[in-house]
C-alpha atoms as a PDB file:
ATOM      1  CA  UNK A   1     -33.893  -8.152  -7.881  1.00  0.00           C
ATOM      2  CA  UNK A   2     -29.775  -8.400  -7.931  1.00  0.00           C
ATOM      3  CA  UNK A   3     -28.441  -6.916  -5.206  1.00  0.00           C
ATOM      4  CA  UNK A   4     -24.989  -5.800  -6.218  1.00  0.00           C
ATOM      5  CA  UNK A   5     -22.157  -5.329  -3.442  1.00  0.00           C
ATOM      6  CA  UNK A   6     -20.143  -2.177  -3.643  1.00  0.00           C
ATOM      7  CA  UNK A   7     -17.388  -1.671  -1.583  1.00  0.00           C
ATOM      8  CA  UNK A   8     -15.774   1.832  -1.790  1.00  0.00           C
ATOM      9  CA  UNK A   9     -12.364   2.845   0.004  1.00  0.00           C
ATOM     10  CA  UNK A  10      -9.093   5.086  -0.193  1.00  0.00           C
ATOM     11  CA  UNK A  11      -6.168   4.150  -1.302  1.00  0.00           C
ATOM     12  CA  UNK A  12      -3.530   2.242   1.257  1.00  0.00           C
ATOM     13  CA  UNK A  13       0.356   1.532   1.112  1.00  0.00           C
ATOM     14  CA  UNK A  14       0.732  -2.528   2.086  1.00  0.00           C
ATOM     15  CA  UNK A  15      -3.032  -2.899   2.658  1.00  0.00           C
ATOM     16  CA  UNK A  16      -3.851  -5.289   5.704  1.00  0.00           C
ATOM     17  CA  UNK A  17      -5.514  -8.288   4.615  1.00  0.00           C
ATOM     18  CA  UNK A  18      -9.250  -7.241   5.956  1.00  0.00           C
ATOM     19  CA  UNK A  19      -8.738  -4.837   2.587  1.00  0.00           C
ATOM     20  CA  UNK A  20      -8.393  -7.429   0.641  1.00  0.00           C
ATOM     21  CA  UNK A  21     -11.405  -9.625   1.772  1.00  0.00           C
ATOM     22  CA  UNK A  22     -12.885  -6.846   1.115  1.00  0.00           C
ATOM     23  CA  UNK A  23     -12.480  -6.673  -2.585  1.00  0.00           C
ATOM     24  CA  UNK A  24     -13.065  -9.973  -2.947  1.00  0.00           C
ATOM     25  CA  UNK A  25     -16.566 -10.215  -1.595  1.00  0.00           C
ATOM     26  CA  UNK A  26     -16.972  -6.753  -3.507  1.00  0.00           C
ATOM     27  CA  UNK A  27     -18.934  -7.027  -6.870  1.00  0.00           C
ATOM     28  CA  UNK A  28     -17.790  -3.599  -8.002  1.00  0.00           C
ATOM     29  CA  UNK A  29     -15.052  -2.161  -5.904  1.00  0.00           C
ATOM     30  CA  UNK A  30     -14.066   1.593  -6.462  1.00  0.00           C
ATOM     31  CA  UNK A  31     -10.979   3.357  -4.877  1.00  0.00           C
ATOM     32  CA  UNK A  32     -12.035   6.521  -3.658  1.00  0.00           C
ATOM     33  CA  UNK A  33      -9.331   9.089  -4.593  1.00  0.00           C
ATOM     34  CA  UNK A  34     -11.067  12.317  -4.938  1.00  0.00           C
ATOM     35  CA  UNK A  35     -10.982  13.672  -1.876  1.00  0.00           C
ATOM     36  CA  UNK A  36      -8.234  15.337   0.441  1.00  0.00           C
ATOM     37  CA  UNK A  37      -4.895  13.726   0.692  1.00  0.00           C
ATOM     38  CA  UNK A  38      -3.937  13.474   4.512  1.00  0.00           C
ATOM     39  CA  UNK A  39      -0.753  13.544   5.306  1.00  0.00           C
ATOM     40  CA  UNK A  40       0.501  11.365   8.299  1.00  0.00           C
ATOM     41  CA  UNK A  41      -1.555   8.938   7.398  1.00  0.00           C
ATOM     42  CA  UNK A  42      -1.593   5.451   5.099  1.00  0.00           C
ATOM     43  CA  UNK A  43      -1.797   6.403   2.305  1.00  0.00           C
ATOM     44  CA  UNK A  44       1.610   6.119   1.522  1.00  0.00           C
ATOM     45  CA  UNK A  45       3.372   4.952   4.428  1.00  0.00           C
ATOM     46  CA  UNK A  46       3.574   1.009   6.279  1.00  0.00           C
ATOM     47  CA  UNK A  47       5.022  -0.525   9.155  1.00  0.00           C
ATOM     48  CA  UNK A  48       7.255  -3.780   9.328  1.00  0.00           C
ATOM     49  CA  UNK A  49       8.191  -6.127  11.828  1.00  0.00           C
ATOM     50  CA  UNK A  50      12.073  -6.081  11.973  1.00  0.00           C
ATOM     51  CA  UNK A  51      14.681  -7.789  14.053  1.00  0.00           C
ATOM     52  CA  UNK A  52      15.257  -4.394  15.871  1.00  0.00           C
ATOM     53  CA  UNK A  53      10.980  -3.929  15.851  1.00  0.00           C
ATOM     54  CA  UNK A  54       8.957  -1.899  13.565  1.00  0.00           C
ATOM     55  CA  UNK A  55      10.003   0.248  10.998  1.00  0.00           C
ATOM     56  CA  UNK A  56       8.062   2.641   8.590  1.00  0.00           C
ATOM     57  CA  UNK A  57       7.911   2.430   5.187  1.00  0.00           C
ATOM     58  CA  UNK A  58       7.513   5.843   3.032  1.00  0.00           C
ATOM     59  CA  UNK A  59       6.645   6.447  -0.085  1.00  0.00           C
ATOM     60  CA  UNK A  60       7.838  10.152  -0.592  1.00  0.00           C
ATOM     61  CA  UNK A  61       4.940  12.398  -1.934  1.00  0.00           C
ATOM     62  CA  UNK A  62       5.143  16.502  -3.213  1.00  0.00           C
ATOM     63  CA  UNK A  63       2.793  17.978  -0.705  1.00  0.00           C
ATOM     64  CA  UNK A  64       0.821  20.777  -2.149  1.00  0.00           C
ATOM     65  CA  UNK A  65      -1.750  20.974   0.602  1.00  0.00           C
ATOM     66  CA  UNK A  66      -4.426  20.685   0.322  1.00  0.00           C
ATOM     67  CA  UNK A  67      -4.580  17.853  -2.721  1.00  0.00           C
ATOM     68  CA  UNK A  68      -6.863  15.241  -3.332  1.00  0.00           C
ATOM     69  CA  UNK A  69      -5.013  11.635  -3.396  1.00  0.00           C
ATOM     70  CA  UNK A  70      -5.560  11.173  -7.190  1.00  0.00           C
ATOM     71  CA  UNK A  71      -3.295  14.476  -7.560  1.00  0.00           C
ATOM     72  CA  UNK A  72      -0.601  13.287  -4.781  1.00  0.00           C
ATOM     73  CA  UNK A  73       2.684  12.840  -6.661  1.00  0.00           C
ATOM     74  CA  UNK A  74       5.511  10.370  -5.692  1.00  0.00           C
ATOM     75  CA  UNK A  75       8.702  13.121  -5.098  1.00  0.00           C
ATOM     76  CA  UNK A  76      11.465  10.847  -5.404  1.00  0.00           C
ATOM     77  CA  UNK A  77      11.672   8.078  -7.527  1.00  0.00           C
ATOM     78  CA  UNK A  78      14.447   5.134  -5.547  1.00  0.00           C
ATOM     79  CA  UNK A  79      11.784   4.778  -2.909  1.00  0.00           C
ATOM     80  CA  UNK A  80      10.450   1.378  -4.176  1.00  0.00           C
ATOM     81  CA  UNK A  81      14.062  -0.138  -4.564  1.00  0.00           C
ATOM     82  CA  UNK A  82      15.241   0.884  -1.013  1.00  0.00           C
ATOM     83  CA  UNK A  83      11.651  -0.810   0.269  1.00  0.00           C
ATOM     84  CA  UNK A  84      12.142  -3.812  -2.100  1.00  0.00           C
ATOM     85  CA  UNK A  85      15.478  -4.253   0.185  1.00  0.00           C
ATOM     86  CA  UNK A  86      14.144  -3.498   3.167  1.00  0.00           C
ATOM     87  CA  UNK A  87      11.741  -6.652   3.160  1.00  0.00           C
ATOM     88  CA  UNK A  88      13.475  -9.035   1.684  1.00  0.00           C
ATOM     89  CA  UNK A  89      16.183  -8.509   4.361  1.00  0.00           C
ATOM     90  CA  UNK A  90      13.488  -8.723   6.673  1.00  0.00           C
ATOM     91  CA  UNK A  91      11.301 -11.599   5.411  1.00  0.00           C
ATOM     92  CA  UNK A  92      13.065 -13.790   2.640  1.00  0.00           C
ATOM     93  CA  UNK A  93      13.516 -16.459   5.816  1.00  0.00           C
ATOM     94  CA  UNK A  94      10.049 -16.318   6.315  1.00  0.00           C
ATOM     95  CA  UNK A  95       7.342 -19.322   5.151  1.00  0.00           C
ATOM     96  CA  UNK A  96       5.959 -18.625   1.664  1.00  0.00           C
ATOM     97  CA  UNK A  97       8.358 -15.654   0.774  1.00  0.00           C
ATOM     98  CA  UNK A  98       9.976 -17.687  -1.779  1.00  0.00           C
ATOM     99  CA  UNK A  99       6.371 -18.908  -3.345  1.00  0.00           C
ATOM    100  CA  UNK A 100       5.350 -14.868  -4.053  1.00  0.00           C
ATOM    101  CA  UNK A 101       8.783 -13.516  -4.239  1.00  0.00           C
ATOM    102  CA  UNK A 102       8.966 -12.609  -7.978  1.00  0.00           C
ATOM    103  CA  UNK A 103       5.537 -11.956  -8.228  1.00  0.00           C
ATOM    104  CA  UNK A 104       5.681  -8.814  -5.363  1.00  0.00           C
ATOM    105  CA  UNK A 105       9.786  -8.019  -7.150  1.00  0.00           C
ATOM    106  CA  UNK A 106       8.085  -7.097 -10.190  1.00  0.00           C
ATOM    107  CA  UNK A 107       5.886  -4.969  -8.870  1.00  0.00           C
ATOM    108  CA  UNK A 108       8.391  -2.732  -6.870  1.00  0.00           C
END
């Protein structure tokens, strides 16, 4: 018998990398998206470590509570630009930023 490994979670904004590992040791891995939004939460908001400490990262949303994530809307649509700027102020020093730079660019 083939024992299959599922691994089943919601949706995160900058997933930490235990997330990750996650997926890959996952044979099937499904994103769980059809139940209640939460607000305060991170699903669409991060922290980063800046020179003056952490700062929050936030994806603006349209809340129509209660929604389910899959229905969540983004509400205003500059958000990924001003993030883009926000960490490459804050890590384009850093080792390896260079090596995945245009890779993560392209996707904000």
């Amino acid at each position: 018998m083939n024992e299959k490994k599922v691994a089943m979670v919601q949706s995160n904004y900058i997933p930490w990398k235990g997330y990750f590992d996650m997926i890959n040791l996952a044979d099937e891995f499904i994103l769980y998206d059809h139940v209640q939004y939460t607000t305060s939460d991170w699903r669409n908001r991060n922290k980063i470590k800046t020179h003056e400490g952490m700062m929050w990262l936030t994806i603006p949303i349209r809340n129509k509570f209660p929604q389910k994530i899959k229905d969540t809307v983004v509400s205003y649509r500059g958000w990924n630009r001003k993030h883009w700027k926000s960490i490459v102020r804050n890590y384009s020093r850093t080792n390896y930023f260079q090596s995945y730079r245009e890779f993560f660019e392209e996707l904000y």
